[in-house]
C-alpha atoms as a PDB file:
ATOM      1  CA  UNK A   1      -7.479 -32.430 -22.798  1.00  0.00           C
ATOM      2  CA  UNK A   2     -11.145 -33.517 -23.328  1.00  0.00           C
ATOM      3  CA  UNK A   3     -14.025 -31.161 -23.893  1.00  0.00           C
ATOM      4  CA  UNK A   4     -15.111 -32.226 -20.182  1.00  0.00           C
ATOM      5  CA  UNK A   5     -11.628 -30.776 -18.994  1.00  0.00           C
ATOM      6  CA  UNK A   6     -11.659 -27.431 -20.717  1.00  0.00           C
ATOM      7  CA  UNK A   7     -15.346 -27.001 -19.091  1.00  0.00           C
ATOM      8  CA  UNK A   8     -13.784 -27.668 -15.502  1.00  0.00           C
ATOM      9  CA  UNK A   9     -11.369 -25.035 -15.534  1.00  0.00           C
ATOM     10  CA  UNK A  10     -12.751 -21.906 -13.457  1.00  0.00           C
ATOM     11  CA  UNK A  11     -10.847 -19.889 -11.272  1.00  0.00           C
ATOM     12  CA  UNK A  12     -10.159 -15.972 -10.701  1.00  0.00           C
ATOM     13  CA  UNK A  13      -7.063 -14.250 -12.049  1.00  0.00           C
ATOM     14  CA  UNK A  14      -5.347 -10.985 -11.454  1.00  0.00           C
ATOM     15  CA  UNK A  15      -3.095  -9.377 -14.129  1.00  0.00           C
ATOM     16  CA  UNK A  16      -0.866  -6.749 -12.309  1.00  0.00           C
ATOM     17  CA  UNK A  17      -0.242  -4.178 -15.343  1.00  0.00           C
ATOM     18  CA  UNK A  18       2.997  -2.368 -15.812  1.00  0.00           C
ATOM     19  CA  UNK A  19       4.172  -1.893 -11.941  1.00  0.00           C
ATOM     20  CA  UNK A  20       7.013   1.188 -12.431  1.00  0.00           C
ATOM     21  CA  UNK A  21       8.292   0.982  -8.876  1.00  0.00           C
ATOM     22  CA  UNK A  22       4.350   0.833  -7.625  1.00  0.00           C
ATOM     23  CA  UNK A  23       4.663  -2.439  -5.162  1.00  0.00           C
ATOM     24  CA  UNK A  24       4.019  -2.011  -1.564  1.00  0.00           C
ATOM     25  CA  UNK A  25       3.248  -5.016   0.781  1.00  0.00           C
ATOM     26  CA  UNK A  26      -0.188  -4.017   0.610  1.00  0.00           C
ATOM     27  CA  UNK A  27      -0.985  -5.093  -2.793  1.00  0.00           C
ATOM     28  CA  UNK A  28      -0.378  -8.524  -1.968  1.00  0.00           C
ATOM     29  CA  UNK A  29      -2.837  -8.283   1.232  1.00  0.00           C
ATOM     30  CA  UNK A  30      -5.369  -7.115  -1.741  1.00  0.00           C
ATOM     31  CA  UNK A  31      -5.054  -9.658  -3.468  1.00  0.00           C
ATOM     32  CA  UNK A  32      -5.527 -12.177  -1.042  1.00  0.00           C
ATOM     33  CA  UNK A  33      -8.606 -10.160   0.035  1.00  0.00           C
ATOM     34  CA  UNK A  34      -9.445 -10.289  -3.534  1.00  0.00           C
ATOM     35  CA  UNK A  35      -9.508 -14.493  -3.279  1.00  0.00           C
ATOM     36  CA  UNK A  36      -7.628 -14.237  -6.615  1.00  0.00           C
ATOM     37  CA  UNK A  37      -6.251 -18.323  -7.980  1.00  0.00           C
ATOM     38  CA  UNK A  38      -3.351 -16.595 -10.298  1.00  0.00           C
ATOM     39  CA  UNK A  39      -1.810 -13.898 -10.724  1.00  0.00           C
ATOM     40  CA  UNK A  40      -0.159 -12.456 -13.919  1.00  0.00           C
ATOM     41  CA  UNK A  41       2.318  -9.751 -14.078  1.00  0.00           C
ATOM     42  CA  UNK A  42       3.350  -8.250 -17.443  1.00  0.00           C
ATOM     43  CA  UNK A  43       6.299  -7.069 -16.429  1.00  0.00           C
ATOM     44  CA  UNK A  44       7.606  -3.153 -16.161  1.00  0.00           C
ATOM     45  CA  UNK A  45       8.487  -3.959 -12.635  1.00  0.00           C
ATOM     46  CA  UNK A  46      10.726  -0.792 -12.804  1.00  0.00           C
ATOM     47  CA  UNK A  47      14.282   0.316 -13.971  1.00  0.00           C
ATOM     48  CA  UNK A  48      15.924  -3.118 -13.240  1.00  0.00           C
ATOM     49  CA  UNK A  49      14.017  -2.706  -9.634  1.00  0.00           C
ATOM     50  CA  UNK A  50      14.970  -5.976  -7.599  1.00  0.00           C
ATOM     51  CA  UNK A  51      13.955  -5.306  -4.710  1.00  0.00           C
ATOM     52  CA  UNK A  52      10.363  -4.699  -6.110  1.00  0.00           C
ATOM     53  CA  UNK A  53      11.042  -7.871  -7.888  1.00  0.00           C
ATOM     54  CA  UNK A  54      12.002  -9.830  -4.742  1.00  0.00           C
ATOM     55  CA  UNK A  55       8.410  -8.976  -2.925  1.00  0.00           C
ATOM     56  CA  UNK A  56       6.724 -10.250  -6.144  1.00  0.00           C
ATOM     57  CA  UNK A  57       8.464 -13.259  -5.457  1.00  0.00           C
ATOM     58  CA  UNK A  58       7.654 -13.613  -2.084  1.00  0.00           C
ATOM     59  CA  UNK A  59       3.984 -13.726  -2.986  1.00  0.00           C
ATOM     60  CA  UNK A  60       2.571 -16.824  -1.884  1.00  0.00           C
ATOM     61  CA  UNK A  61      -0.328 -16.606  -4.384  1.00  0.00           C
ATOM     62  CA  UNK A  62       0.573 -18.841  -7.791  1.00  0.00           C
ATOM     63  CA  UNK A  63       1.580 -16.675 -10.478  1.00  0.00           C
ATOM     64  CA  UNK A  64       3.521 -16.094 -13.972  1.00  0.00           C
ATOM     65  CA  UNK A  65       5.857 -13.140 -15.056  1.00  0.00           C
ATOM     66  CA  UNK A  66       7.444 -11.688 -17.892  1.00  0.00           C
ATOM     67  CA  UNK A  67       9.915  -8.982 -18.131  1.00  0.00           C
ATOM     68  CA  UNK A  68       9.432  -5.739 -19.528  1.00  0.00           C
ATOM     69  CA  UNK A  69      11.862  -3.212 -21.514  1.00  0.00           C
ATOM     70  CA  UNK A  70      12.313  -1.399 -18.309  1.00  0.00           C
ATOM     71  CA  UNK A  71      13.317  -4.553 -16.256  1.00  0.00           C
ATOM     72  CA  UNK A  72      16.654  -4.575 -18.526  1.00  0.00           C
ATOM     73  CA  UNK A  73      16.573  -0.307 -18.846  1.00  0.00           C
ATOM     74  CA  UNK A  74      20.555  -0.332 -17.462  1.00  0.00           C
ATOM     75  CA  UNK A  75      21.734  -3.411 -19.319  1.00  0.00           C
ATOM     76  CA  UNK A  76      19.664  -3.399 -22.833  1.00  0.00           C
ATOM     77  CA  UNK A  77      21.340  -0.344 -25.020  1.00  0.00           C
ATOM     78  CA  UNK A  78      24.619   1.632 -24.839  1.00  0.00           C
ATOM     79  CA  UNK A  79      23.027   4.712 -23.241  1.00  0.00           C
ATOM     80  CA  UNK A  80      21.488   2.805 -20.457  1.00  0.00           C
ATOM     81  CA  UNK A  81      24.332   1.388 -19.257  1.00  0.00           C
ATOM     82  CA  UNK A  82      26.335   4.320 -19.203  1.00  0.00           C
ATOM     83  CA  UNK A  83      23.153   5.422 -16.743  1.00  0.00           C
ATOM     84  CA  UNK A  84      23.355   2.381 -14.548  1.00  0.00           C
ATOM     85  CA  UNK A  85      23.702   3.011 -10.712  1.00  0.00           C
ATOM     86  CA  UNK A  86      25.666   0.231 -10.361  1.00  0.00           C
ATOM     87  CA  UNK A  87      28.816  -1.334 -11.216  1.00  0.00           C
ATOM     88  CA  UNK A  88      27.748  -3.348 -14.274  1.00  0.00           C
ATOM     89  CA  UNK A  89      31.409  -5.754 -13.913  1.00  0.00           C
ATOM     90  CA  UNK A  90      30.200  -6.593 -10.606  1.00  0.00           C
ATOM     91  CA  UNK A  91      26.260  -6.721 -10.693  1.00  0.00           C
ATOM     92  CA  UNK A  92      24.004  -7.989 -13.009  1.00  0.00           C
ATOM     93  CA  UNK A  93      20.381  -6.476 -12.027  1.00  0.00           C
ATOM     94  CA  UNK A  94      18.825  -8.545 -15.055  1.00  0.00           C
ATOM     95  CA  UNK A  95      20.245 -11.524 -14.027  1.00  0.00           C
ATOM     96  CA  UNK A  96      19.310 -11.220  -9.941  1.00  0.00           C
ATOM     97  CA  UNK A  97      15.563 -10.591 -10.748  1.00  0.00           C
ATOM     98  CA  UNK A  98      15.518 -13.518 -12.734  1.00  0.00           C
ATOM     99  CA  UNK A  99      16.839 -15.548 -10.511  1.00  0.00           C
ATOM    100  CA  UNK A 100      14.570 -14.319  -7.624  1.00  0.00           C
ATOM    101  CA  UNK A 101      11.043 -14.941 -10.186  1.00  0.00           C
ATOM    102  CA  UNK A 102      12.648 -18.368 -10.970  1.00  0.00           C
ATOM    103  CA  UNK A 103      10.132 -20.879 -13.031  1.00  0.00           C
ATOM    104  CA  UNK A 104       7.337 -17.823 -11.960  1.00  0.00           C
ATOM    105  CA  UNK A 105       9.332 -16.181 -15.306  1.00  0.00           C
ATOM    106  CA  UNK A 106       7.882 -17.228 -18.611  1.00  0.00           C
ATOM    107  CA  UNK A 107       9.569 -15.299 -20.882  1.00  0.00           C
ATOM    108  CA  UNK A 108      10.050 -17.614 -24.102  1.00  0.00           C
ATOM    109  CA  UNK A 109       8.958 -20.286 -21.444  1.00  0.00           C
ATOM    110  CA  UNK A 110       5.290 -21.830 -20.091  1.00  0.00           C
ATOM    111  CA  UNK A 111       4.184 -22.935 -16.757  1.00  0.00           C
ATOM    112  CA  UNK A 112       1.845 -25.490 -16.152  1.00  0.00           C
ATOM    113  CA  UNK A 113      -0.666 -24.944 -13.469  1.00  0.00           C
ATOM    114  CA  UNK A 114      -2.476 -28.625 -12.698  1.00  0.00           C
ATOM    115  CA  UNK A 115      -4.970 -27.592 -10.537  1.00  0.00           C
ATOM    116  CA  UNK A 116      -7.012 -25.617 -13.518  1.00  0.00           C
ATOM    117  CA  UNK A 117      -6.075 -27.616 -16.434  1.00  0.00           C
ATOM    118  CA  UNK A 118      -4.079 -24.600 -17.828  1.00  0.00           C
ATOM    119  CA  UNK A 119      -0.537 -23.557 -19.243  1.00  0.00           C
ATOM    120  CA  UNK A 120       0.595 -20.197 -18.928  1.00  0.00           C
ATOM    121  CA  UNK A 121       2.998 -19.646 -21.799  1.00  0.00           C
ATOM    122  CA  UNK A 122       5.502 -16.367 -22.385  1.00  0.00           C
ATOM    123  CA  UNK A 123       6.212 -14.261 -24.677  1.00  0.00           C
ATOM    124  CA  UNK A 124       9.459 -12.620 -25.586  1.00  0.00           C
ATOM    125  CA  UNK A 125      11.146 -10.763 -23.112  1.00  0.00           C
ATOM    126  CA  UNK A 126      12.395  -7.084 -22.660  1.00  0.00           C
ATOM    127  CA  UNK A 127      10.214  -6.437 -25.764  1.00  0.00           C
ATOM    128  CA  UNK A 128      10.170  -2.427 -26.845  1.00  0.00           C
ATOM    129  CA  UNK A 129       7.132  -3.544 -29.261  1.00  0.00           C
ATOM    130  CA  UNK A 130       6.540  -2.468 -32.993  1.00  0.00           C
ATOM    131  CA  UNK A 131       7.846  -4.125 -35.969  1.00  0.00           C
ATOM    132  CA  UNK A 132      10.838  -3.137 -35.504  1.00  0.00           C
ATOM    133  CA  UNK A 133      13.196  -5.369 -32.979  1.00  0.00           C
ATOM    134  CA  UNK A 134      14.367  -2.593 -30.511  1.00  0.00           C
ATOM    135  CA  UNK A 135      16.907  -4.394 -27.374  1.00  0.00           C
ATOM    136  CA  UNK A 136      17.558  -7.045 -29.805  1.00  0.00           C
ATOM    137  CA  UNK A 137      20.958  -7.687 -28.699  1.00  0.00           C
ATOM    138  CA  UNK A 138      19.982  -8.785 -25.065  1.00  0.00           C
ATOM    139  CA  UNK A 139      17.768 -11.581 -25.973  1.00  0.00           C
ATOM    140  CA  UNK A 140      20.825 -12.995 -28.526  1.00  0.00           C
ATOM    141  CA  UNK A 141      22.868 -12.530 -25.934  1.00  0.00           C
ATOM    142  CA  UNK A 142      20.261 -14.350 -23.011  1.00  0.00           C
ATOM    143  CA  UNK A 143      18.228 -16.655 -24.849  1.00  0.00           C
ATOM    144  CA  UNK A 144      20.765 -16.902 -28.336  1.00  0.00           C
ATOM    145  CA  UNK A 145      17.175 -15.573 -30.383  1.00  0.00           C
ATOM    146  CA  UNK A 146      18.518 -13.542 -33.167  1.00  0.00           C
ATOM    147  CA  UNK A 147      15.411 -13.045 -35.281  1.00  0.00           C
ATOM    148  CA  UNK A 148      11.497 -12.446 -34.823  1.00  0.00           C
ATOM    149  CA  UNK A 149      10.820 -15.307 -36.680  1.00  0.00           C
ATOM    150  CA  UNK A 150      13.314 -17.318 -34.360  1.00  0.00           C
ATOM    151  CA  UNK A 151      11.618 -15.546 -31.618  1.00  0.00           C
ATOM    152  CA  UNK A 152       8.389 -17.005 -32.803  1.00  0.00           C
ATOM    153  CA  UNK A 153       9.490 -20.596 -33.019  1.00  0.00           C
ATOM    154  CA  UNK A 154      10.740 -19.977 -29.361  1.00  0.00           C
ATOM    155  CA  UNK A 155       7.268 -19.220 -27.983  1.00  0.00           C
ATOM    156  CA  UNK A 156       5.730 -21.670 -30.095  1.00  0.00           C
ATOM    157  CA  UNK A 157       8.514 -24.474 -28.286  1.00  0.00           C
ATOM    158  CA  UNK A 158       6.955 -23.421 -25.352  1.00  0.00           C
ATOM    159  CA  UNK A 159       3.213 -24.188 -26.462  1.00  0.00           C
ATOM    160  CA  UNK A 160       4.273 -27.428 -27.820  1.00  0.00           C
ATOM    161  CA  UNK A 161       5.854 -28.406 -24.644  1.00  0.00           C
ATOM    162  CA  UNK A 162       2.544 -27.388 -22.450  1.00  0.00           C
ATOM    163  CA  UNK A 163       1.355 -30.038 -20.355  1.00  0.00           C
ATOM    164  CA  UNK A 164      -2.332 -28.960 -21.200  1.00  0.00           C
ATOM    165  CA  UNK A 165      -4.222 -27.932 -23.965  1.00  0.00           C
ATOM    166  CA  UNK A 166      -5.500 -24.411 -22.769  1.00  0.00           C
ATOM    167  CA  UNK A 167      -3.072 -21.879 -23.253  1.00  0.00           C
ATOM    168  CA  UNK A 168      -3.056 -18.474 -21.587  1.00  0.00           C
ATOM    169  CA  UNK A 169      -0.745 -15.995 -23.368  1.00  0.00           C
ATOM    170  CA  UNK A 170       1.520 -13.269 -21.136  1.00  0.00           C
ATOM    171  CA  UNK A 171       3.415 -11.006 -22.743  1.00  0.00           C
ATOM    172  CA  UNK A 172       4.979  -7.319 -21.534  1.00  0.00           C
ATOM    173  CA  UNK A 173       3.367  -6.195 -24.839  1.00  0.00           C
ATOM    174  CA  UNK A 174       0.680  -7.439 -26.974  1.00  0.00           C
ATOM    175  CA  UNK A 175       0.792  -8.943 -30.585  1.00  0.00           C
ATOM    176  CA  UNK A 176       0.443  -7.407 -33.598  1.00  0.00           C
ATOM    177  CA  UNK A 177      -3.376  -7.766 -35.025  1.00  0.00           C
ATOM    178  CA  UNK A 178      -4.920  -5.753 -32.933  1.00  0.00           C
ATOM    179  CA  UNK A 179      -6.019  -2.848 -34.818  1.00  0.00           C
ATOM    180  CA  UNK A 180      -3.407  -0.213 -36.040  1.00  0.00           C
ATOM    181  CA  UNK A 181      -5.357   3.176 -34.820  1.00  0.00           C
ATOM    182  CA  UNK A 182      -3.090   5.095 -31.917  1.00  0.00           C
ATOM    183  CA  UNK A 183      -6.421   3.996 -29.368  1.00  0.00           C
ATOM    184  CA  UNK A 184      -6.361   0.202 -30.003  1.00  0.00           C
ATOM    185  CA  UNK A 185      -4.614  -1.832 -27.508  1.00  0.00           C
ATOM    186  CA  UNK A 186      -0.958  -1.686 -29.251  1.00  0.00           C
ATOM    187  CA  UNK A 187      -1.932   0.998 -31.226  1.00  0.00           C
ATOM    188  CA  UNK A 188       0.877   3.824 -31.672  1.00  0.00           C
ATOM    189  CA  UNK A 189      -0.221   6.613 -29.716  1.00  0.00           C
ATOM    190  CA  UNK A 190       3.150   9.023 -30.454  1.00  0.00           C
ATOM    191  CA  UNK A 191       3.663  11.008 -33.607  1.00  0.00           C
ATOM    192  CA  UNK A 192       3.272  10.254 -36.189  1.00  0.00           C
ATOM    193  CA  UNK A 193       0.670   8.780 -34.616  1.00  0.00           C
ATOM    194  CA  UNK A 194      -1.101   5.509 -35.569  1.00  0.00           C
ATOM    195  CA  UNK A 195       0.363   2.172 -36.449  1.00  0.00           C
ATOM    196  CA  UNK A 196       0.419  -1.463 -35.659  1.00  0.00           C
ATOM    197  CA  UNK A 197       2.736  -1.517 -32.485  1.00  0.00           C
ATOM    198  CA  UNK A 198       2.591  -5.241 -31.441  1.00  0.00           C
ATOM    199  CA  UNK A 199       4.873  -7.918 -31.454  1.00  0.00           C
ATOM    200  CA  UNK A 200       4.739  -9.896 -34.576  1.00  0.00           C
ATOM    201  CA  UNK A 201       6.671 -12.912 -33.183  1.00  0.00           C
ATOM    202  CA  UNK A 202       3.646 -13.297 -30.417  1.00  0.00           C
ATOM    203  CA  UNK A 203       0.680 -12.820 -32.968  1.00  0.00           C
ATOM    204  CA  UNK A 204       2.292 -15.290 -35.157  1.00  0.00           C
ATOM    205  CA  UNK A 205       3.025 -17.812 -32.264  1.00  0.00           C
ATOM    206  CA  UNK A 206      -0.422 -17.183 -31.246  1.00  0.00           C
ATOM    207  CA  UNK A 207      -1.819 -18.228 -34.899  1.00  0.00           C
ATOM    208  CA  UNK A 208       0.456 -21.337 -34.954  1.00  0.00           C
ATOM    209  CA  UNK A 209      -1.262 -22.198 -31.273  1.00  0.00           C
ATOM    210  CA  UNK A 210      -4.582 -21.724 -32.976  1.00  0.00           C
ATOM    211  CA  UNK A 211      -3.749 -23.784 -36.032  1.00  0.00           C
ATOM    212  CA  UNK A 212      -2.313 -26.830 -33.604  1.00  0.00           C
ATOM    213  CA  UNK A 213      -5.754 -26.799 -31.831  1.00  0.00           C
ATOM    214  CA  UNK A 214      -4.976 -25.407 -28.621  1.00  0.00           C
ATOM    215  CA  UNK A 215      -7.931 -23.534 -26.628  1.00  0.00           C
ATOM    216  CA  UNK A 216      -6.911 -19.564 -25.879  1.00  0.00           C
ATOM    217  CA  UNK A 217      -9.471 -18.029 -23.069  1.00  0.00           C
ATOM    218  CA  UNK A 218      -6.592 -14.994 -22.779  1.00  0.00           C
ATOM    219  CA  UNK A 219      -3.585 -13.216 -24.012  1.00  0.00           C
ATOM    220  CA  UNK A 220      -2.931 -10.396 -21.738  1.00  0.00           C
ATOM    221  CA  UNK A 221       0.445  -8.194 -21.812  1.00  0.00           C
ATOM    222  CA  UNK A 222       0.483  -4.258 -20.574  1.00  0.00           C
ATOM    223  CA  UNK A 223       3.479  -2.197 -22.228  1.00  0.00           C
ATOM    224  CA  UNK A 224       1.244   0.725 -23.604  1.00  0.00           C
ATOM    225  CA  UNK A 225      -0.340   2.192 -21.322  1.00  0.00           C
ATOM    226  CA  UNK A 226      -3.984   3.385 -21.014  1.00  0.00           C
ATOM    227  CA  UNK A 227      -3.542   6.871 -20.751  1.00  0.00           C
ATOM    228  CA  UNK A 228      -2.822   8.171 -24.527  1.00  0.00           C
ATOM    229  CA  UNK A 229      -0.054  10.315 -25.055  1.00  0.00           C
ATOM    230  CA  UNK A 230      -1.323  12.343 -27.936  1.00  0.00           C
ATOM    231  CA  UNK A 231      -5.038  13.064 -26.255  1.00  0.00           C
ATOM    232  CA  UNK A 232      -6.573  13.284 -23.455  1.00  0.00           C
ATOM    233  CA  UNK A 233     -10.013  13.180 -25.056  1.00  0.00           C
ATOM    234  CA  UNK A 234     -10.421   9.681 -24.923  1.00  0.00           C
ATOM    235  CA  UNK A 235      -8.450   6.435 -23.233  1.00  0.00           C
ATOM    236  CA  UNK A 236      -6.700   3.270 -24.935  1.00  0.00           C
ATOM    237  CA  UNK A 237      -9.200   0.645 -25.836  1.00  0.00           C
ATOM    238  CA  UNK A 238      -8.295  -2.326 -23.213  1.00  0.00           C
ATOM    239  CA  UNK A 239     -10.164  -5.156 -24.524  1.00  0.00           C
ATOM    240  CA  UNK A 240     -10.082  -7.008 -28.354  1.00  0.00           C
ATOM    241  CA  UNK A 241     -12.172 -10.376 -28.250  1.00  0.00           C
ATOM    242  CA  UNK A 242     -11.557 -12.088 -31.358  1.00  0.00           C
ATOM    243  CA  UNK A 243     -13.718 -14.503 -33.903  1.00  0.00           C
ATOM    244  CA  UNK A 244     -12.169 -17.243 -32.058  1.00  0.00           C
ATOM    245  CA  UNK A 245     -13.296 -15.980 -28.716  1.00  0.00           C
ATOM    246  CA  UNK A 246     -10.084 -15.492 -27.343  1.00  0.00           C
ATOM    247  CA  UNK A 247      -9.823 -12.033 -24.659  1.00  0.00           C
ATOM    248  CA  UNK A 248      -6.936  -9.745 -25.313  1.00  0.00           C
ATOM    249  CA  UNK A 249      -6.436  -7.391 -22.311  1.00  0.00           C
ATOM    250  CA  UNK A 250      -4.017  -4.619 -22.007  1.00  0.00           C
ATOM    251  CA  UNK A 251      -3.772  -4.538 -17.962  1.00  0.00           C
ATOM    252  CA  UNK A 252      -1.588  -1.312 -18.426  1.00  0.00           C
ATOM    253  CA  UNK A 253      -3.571   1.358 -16.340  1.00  0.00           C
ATOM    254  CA  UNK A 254      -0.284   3.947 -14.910  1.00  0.00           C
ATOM    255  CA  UNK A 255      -0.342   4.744 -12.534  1.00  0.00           C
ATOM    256  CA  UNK A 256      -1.354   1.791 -11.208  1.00  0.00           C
ATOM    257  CA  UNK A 257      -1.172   3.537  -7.400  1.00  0.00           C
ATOM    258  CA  UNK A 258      -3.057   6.758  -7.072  1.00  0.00           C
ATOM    259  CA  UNK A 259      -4.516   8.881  -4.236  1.00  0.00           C
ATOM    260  CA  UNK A 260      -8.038   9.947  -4.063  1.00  0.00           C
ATOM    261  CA  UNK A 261      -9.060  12.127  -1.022  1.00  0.00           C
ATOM    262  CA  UNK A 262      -6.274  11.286   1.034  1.00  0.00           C
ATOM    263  CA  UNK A 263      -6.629   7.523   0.599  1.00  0.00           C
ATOM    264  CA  UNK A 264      -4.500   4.896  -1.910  1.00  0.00           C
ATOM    265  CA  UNK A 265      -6.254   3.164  -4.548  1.00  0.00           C
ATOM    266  CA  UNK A 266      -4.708   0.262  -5.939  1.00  0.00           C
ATOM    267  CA  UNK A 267      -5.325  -1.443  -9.242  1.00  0.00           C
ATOM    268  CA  UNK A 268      -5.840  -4.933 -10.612  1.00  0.00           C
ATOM    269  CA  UNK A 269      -7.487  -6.480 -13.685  1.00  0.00           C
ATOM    270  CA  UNK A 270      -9.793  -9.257 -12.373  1.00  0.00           C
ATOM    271  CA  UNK A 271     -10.423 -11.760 -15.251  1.00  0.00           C
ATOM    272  CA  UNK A 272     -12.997 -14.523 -14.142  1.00  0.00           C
ATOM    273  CA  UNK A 273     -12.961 -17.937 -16.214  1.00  0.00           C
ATOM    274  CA  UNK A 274     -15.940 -20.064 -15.680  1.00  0.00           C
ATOM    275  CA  UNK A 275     -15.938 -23.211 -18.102  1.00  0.00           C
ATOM    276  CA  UNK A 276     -12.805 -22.673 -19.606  1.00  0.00           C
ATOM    277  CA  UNK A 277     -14.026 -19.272 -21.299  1.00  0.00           C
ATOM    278  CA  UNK A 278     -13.026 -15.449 -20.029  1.00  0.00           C
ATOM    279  CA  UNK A 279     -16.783 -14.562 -18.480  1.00  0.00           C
ATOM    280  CA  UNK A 280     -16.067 -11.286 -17.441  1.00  0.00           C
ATOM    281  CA  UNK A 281     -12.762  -8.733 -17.188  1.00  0.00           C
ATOM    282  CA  UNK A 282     -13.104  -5.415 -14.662  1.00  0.00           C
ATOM    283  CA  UNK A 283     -10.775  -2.959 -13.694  1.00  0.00           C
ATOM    284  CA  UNK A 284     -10.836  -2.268 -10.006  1.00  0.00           C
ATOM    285  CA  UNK A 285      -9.296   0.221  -7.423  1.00  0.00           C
ATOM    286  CA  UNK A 286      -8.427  -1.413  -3.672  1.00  0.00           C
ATOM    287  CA  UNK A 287      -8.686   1.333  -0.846  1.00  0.00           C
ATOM    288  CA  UNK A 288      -6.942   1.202   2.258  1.00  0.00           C
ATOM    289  CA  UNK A 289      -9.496  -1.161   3.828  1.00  0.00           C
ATOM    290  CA  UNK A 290      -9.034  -3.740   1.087  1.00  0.00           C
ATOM    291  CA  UNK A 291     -12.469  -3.258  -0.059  1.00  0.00           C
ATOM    292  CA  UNK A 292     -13.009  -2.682  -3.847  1.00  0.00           C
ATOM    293  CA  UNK A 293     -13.646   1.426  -4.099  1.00  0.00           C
ATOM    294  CA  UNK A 294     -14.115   1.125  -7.882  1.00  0.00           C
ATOM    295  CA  UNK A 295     -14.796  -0.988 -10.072  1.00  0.00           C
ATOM    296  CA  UNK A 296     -14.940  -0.550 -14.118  1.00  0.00           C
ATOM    297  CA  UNK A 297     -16.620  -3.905 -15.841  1.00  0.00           C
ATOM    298  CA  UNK A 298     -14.209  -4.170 -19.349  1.00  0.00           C
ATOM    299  CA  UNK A 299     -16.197  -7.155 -20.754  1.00  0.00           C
ATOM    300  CA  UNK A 300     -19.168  -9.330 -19.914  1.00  0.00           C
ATOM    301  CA  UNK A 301     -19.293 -12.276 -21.698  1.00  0.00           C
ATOM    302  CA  UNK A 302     -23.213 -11.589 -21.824  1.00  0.00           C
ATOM    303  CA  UNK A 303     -22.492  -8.077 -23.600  1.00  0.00           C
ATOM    304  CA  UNK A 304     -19.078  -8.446 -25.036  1.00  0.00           C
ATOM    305  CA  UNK A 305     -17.411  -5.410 -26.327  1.00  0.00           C
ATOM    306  CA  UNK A 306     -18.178  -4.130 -30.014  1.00  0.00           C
ATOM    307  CA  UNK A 307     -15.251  -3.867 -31.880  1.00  0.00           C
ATOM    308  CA  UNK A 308     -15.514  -1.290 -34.872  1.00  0.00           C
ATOM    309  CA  UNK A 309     -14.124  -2.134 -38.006  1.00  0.00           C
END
């Protein structure tokens, strides 16, 4: 893609953060009173919830998915499944939600999207996070991945098979790099607290992206959420812009439904692109007129966040 290209591509996208069972038809109404282009959701749809899947997929907005750890919560470990509600030699709850997002899921997959310019490429699906490769044995057993650094080669496939040369990132969680204090957006917020919780297959996919020239405006994934568990003193830092001038976004803000004097607030992250490059990232709360009630500005491309060392 020429210079000229990447400058083109403007358009308004909403990253749905970690949904646990918190879909009502009125969220897509907001979002087509929102006059969002794309929407992005990380995944966390709920315990294998399908039928919250299947309205996602009925959304006639374009858009990108990945799965979360909870989207595979009966099928993933031995003590889920001996929790699953259904008959697990009959049903396969994993299997029906993927077949109802279709090419919308880019798990260890990409999507091109002609009209901006822009490929939308996954990361690894069902991810736990950390270092440590927690549900493992689903994505051998799905996508025949048996390592991180297979894992890695599997979203980097993906980049190399984009159709464009701007890349957006979506994964359920972030990658590894992002600061290893419990507050930092895939920071470990349980005890012992602090640590590095991001994916290393993703940050290293990412870095290979990089290295092959391709443009990132945004990697955004959800996964831990904004609300820390070991304080309520202060919240999870949502943004990370790096040297290269690539936004990082953790869309996770759970409960992303909440009431406030009798009335339903609804959240989205709004990230605007303008010339290829993320301009400005807010937080905002729909009420039941479809009206923004809130609105929390993350980053301004005019003030960018500080990031401490």
């Amino acid at each position: 893609m020429t210079s000229q290209e990447t400058q083109s591509i403007n358009l308004k996208i909403a990253v749905v953060g970690d949904i646990h069972d918190q879909w009502e038809v009125k969220d897509g109404v907001a979002l087509k009173h929102l006059g969002v282009d794309l929407v992005l959701f990380v995944g966390d749809f709920g315990n294998e919830s399908v039928e919250v899947v299947r309205a996602i997929a009925s959304l006639d907005i374009p858009k990108a998915a990945v799965m979360g750890n909870h989207d595979a919560w009966y099928t993933a470990t031995e003590w889920g499944r001996k929790k699953a509600p259904y008959d697990r030699s009959k049903e396969d709850w994993v299997q029906d939600q993927l077949d109802l997002l279709g090419s919308s899921h880019v798990g260890y997959g990409k999507l091109d999207f002609p009209a901006w310019n822009l490929t939308v490429v996954g990361g690894r699906p069902f991810t736990w996070g950390g270092p440590e490769w927690k549900f493992a044995e689903i994505c051998k057993e799905r996508y025949g991945v048996t390592s991180l650094e297979e894992s890695a080669d599997r979203i980097f496939k993906a980049v190399k098979s984009a159709a464009y040369e701007t890349i957006i990132f979506l994964g359920h969680n972030g990658p590894s790099g992002l600061g290893d204090r419990p507050e930092d957006p895939c920071g470990k917020d349980w005890h012992p607290i602090g640590g590095d919780f991001g994916d290393p297959d993703l940050g290293e996919a990412i870095s290979q992206a990089l290295t092959a020239g391709k443009t990132i405006p945004l990697v955004t994934f959800g996964h831990m959420h904004r609300d820390l568990r070991h304080t309520k003193k202060v919240q999870r830092k949502p943004i990370f812009r790096s040297p290269e001038g690539t936004i990082y976004l953790n869309a996770a803000s759970v409960p992303r439904i909440v009431e406030d004097g009798g009335e339903k607030l609804r959240n989205f992250s709004i990230v605007t692109v303008e010339a290829g490059v993320v301009s400005q990232v807010s937080l905002v709360w729909v009420g039941n007129d479809f009206q923004v009630a809130k609105e929390e500005i993350l980053y301004e491309r005019s003030h960018p966040v500080v990031q401490s060392a």
